[in-house]
N, C-alpha and C. Protein backbone atom coordinates (compact mmCIF):
# COMPACT_ATOMS: atom_id res chain seq x y z
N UNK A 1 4.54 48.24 69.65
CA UNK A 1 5.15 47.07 69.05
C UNK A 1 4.12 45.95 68.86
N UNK A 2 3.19 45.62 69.90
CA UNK A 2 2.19 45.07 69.90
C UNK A 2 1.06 44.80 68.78
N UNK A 3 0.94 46.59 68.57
CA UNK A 3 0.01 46.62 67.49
C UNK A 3 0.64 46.23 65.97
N UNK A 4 2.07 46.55 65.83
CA UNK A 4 2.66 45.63 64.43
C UNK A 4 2.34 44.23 64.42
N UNK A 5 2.36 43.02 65.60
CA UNK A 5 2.37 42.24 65.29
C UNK A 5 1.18 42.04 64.85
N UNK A 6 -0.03 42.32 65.71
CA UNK A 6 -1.12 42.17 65.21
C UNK A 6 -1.88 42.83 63.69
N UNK A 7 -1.20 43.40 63.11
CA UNK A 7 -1.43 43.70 61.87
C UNK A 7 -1.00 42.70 61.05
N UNK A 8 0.25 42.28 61.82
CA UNK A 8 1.04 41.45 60.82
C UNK A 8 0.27 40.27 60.41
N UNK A 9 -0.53 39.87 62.01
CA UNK A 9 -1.41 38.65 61.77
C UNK A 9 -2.52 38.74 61.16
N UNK A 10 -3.00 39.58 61.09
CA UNK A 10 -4.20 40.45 60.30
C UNK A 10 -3.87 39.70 58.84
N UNK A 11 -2.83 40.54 58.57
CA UNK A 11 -2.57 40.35 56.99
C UNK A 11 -2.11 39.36 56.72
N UNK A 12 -1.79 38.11 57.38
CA UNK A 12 -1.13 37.25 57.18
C UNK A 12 -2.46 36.20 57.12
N UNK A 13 -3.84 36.43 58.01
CA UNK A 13 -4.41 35.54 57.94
C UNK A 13 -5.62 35.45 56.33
N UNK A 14 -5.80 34.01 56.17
CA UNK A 14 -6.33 34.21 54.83
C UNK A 14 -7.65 34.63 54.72
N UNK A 15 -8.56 35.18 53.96
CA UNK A 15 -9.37 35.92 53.59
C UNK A 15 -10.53 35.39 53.86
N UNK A 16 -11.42 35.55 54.63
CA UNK A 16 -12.84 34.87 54.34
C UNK A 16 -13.75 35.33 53.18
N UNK A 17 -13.95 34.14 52.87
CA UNK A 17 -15.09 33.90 51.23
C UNK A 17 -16.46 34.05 51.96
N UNK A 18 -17.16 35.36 51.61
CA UNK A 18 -18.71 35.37 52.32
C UNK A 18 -19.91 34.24 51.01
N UNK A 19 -20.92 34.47 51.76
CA UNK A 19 -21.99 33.66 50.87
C UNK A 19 -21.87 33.96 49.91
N UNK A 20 -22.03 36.04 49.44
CA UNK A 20 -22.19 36.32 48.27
C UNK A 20 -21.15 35.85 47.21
N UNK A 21 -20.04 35.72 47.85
CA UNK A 21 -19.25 35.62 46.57
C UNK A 21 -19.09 33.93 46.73
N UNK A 22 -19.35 33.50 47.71
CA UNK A 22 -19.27 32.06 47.18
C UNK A 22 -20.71 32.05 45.78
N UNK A 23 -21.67 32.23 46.03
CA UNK A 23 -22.69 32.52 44.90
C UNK A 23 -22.78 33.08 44.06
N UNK A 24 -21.77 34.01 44.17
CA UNK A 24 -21.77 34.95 42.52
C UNK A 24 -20.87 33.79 41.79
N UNK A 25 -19.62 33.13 42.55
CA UNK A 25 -18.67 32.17 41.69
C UNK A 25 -19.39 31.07 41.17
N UNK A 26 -20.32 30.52 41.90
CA UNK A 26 -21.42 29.81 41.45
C UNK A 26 -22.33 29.92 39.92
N UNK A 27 -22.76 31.09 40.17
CA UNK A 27 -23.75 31.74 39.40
C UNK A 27 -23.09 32.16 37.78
N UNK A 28 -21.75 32.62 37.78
CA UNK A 28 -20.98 32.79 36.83
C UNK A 28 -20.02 31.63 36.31
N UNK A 29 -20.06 30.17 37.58
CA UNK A 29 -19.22 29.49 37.03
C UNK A 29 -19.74 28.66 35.04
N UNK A 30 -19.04 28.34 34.57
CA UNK A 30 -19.11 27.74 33.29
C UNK A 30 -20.27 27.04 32.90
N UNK A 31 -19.89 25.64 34.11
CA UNK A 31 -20.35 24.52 34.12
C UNK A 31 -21.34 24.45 34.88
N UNK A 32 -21.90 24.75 36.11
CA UNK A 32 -22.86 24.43 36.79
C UNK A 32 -23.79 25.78 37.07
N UNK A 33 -23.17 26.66 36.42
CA UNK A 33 -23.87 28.30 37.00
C UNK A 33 -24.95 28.68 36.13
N UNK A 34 -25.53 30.05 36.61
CA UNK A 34 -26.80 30.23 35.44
C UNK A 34 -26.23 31.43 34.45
N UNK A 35 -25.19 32.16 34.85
CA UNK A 35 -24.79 33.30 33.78
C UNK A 35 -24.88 32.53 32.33
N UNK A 36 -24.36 31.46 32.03
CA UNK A 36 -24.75 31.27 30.52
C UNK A 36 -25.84 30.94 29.99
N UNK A 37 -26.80 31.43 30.80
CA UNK A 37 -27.90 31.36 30.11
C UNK A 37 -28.77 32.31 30.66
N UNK A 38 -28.53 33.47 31.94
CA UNK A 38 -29.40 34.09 32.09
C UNK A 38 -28.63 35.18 32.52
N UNK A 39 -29.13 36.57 32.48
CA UNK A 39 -28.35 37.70 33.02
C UNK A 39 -29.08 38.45 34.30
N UNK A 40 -27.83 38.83 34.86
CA UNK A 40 -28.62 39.79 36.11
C UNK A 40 -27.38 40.76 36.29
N UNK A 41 -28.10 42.10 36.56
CA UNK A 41 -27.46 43.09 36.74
C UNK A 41 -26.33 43.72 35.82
N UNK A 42 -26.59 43.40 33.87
CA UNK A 42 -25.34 43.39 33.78
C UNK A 42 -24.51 41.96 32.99
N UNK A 43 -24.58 41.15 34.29
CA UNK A 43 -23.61 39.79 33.93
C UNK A 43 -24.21 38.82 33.47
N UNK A 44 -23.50 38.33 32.68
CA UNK A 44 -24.37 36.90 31.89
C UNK A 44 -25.22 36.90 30.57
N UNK A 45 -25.59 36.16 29.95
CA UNK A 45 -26.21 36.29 28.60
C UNK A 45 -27.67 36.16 28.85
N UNK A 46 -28.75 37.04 28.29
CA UNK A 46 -29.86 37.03 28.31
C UNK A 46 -30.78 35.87 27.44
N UNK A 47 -29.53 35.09 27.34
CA UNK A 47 -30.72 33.50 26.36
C UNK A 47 -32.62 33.48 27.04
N UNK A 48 -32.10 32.77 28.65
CA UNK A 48 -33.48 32.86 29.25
C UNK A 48 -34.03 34.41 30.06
N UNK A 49 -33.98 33.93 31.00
CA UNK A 49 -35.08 35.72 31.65
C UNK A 49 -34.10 36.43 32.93
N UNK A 50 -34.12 37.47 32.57
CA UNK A 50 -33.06 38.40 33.60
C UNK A 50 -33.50 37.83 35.08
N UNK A 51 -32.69 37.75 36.16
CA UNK A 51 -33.05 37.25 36.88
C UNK A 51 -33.19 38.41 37.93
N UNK A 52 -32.82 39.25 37.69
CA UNK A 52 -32.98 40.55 38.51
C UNK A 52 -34.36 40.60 39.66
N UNK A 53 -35.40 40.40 38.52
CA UNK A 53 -36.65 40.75 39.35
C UNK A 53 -36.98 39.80 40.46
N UNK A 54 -36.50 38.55 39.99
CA UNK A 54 -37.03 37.70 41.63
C UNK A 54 -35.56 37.61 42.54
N UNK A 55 -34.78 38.78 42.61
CA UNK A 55 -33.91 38.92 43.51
C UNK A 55 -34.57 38.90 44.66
N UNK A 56 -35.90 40.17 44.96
CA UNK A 56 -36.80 40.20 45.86
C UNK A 56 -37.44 39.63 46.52
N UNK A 57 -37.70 38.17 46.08
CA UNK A 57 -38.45 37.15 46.01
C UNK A 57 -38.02 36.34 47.45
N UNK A 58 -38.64 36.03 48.10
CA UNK A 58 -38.51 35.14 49.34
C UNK A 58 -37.38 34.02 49.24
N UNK A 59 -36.16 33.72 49.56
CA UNK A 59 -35.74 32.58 49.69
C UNK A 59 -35.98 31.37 48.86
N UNK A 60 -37.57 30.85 49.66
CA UNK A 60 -37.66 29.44 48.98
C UNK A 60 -38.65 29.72 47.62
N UNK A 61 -39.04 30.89 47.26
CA UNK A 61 -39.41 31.19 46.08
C UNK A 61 -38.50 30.92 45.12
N UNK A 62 -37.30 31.48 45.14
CA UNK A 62 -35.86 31.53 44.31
C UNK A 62 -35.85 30.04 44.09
N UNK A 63 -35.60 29.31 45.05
CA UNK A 63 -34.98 28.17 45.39
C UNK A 63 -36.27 27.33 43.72
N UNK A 64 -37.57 27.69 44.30
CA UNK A 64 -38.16 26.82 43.21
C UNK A 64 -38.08 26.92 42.41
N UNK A 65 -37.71 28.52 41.49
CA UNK A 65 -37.20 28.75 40.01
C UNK A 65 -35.89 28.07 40.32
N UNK A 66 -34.82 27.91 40.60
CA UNK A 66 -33.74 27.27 40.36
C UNK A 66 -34.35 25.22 40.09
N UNK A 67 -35.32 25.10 40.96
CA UNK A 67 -34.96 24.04 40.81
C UNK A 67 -36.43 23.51 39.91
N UNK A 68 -36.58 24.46 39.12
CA UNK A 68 -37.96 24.37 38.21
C UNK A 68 -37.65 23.27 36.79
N UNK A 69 -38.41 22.33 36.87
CA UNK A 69 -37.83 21.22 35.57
C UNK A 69 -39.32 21.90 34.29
N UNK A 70 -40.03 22.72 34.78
CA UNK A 70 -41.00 23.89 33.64
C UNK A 70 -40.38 23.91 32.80
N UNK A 71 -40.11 23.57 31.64
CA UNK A 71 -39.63 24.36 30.19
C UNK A 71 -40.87 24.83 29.06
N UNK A 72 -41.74 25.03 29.65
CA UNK A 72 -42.44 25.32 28.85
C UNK A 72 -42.28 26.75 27.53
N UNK A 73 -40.63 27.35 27.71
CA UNK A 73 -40.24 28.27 26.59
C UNK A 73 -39.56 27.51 26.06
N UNK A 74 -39.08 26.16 26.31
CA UNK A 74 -38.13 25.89 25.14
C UNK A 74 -39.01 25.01 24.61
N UNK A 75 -38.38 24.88 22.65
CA UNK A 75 -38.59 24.05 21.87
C UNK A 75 -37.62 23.06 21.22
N UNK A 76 -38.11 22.45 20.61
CA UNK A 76 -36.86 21.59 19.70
C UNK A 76 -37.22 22.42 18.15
N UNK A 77 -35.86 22.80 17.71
CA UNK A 77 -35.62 23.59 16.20
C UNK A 77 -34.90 22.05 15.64
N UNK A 78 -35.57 22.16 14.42
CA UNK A 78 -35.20 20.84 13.60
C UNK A 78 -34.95 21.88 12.29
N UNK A 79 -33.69 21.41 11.77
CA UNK A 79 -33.53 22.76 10.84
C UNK A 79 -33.32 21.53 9.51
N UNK A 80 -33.43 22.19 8.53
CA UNK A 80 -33.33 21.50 7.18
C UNK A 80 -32.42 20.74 6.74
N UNK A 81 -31.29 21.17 7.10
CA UNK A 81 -30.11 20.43 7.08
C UNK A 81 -30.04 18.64 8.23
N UNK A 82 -30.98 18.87 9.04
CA UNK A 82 -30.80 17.80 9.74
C UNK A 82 -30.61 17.79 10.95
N UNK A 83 -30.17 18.86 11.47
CA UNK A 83 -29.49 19.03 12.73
C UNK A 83 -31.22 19.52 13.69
N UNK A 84 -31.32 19.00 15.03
CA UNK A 84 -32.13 19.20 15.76
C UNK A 84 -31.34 19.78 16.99
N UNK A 85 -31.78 20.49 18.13
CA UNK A 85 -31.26 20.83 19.07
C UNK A 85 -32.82 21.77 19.88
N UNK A 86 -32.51 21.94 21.66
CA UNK A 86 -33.25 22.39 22.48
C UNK A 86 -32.95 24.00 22.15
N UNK A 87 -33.72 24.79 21.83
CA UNK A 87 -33.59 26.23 21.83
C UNK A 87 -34.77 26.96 22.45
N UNK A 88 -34.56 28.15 22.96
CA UNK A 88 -36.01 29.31 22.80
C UNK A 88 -35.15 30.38 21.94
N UNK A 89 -36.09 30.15 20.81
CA UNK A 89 -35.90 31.51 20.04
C UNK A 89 -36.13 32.64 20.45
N UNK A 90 -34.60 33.52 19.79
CA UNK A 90 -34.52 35.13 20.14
C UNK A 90 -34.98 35.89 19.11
N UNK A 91 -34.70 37.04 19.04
CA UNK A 91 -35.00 37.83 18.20
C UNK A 91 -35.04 37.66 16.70
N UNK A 92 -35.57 38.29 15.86
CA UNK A 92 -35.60 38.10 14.40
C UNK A 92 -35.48 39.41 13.83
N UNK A 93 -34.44 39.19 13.24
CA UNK A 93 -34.41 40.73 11.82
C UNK A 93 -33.39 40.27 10.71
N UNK A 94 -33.23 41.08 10.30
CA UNK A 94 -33.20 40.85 8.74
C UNK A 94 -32.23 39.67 8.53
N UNK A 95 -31.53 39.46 9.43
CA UNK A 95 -30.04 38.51 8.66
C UNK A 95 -30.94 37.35 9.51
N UNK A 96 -32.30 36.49 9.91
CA UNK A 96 -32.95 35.78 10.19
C UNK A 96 -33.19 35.28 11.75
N UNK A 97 -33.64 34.19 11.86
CA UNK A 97 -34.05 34.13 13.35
C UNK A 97 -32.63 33.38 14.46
N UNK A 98 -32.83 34.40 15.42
CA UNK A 98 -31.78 33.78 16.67
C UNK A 98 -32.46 32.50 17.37
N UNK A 99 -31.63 31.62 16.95
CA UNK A 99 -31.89 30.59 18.53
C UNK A 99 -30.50 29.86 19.13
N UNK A 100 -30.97 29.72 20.40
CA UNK A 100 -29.67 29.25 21.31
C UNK A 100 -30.10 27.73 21.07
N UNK A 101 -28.88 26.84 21.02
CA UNK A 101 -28.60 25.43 21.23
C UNK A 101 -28.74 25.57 22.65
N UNK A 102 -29.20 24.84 23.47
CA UNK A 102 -29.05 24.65 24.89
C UNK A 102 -28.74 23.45 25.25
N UNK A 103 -28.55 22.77 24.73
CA UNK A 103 -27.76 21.30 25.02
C UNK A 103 -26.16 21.76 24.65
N UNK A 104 -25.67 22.92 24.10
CA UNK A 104 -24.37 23.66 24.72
C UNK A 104 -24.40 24.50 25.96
N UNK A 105 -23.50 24.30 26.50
CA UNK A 105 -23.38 25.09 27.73
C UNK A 105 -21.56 26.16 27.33
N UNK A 106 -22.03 27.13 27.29
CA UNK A 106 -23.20 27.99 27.30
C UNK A 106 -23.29 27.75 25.80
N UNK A 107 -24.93 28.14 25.96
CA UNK A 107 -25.55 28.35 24.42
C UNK A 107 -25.32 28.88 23.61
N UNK A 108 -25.24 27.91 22.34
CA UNK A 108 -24.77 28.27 21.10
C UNK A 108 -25.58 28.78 20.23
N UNK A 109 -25.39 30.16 19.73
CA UNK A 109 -26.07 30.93 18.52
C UNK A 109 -25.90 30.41 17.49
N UNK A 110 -27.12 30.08 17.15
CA UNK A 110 -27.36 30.16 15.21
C UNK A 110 -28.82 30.98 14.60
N UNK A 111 -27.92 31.11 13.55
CA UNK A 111 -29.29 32.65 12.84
C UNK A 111 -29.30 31.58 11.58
N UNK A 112 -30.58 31.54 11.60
CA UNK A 112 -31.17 30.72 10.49
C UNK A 112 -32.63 31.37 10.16
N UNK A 113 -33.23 30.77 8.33
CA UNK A 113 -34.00 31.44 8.07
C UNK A 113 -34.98 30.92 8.14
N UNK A 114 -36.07 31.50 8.58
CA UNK A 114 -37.28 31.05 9.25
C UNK A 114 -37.70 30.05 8.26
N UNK A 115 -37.84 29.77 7.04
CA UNK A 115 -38.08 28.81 6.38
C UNK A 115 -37.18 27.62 6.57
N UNK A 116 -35.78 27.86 7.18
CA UNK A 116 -34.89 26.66 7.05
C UNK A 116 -35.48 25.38 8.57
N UNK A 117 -36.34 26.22 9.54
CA UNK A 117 -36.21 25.44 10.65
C UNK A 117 -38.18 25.24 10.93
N UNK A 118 -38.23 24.13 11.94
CA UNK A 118 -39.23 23.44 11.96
C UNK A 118 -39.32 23.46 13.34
N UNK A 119 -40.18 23.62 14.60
CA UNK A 119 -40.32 23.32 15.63
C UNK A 119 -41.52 21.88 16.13
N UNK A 120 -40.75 21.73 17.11
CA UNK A 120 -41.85 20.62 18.31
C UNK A 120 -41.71 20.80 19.43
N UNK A 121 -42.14 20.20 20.54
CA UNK A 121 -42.91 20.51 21.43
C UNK A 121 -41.47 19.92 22.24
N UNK A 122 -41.03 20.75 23.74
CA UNK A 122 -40.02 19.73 24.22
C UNK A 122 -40.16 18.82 25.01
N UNK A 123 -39.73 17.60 25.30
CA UNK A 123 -39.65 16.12 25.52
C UNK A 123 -38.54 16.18 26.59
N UNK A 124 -37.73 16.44 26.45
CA UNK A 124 -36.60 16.20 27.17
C UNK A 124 -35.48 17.19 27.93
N UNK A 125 -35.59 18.33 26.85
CA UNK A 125 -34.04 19.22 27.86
C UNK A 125 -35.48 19.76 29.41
N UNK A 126 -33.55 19.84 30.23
CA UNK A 126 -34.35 20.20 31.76
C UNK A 126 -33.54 21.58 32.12
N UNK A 127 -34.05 22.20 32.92
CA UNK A 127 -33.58 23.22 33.00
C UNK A 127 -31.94 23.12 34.22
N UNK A 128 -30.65 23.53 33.56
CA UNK A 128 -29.48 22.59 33.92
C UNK A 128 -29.42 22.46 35.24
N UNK A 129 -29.95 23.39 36.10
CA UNK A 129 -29.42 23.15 37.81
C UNK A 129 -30.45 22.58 38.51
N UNK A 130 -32.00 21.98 37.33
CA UNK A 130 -32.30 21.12 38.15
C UNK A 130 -32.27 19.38 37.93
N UNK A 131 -30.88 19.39 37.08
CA UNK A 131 -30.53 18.04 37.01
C UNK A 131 -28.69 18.08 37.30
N UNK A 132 -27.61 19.40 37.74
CA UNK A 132 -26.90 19.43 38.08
C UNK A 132 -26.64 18.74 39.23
N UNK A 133 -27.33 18.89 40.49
CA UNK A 133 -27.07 18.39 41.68
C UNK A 133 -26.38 19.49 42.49
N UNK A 134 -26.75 20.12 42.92
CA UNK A 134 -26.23 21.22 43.45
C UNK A 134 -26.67 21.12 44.32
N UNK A 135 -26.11 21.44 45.58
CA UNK A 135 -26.19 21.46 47.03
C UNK A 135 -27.09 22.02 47.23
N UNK A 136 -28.14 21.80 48.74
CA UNK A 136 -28.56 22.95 49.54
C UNK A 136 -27.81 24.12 49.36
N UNK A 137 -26.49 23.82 49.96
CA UNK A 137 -25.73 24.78 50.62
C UNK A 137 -25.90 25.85 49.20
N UNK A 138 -24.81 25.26 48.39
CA UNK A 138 -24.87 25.91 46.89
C UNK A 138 -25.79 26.87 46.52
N UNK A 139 -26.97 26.33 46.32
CA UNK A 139 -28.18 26.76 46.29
C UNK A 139 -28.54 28.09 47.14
N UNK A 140 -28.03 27.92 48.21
CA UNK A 140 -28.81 28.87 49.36
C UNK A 140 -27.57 30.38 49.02
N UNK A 141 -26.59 29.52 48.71
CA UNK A 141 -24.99 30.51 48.12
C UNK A 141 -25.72 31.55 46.48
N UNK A 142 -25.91 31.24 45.53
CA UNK A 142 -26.37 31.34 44.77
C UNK A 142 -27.91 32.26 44.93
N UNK A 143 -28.65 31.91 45.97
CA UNK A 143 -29.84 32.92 46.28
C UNK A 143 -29.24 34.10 46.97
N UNK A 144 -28.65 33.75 47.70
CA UNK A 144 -28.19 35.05 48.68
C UNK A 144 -27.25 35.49 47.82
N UNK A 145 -26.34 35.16 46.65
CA UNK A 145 -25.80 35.94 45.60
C UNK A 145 -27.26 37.31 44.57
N UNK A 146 -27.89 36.32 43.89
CA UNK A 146 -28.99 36.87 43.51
C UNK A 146 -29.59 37.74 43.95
N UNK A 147 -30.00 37.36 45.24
CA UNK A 147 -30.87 39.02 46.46
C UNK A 147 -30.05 40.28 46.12
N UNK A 148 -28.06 39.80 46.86
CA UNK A 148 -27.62 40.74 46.86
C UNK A 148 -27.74 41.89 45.45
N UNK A 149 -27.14 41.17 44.59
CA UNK A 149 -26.80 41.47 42.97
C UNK A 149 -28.55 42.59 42.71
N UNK A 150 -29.57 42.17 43.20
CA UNK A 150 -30.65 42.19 43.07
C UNK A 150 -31.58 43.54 43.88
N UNK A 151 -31.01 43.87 44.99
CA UNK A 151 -31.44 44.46 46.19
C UNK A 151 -29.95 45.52 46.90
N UNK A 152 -28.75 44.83 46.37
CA UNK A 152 -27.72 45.37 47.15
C UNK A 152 -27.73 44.85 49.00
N UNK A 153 -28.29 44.22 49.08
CA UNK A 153 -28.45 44.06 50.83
C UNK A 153 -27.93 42.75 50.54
N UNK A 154 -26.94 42.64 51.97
CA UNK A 154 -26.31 40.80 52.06
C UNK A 154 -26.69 40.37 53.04
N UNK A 155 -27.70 39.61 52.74
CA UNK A 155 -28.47 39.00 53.78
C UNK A 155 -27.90 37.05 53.69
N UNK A 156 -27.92 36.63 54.99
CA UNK A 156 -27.69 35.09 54.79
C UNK A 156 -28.69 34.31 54.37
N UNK A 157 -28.76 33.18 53.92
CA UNK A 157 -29.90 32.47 53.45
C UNK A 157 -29.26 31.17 53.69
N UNK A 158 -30.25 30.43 54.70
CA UNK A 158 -29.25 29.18 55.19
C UNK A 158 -29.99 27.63 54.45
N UNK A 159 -29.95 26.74 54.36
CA UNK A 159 -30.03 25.70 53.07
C UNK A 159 -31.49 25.57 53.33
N UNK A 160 -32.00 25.64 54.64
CA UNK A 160 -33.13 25.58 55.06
C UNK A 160 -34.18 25.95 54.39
N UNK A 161 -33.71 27.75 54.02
CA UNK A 161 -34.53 28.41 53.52
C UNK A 161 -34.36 28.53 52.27
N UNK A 162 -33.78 27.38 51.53
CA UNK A 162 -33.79 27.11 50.11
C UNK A 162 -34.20 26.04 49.55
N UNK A 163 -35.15 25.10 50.47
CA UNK A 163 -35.72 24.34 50.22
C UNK A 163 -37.46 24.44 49.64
């Protein structure tokens, strides 16, 4: 009889949220995450660079690509019509060149023809989570998402080691 109740409490009590999935919710959220703009394993759009490979990567290695203000791949596309926006151009074939808007979240495709657009050098966009404000904690949630996604092993990573 004993052991019913204690099942009962089992199932009754609510679920613990581990790091990883607090960091995968992170990582995929809309607004503050990196899936719209980068993919790993699979998830997310490949605008910038799969993030797969520095799953491996030490802790506070991760931590400095997240919080890297480097844009040295993006440009500003100034297109003929008038319209300017932060992009790194994708691919090119016949129906003309891909670039992402990145001042949309997530980035907006336009295929335009290489004659219609003009580049410069960028000035201003930052790379979003290192002007989001995102926690240590967050942060350290989001690496130890990455490792896992990355390695399969769930290891903790405490804010410390995401500095």
């Amino acid at each position: 009889m004993i052991w019913i109740v204690l099942l009962m409490a089992q199932a009754s009590a609510p679920a613990q949220t581990t790091q990883t999935d607090r960091g995968q919710a992170l990582f995929l959220d809309a607004e503050k995450g990196c899936a719209s703009c980068h993919a790993l394993k699979g998830k997310g759009t490949a605008v910038g660079p799969d993030l797969t490979g520095i799953g491996r990567l030490a802790p506070a290695a991760i931590a400095m690509g997240v919080r890297a203000t480097a844009t040295q791949y993006v440009q500003i596309a100034k297109l003929k019509s008038g319209e300017s926006f932060p992009t790194m151009p994708g691919k090119k074939d016949e129906k003309g060149l891909a670039l992402y808007d990145l001042s949309k979240r997530p980035p907006e495709l336009h295929v335009v023809d290489e004659k219609e657009v003009s580049f410069s050098a960028n000035e201003n966009w930052k790379h979003p989570p290192a002007v989001s404000n995102l926690t240590d904690q967050e942060i350290a949630d989001v690496i130890a998402y990455i490792r896992y996604a990355a390695t399969g092993l769930k290891k903790t990573v405490t804010p410390d080691e995401a500095k």
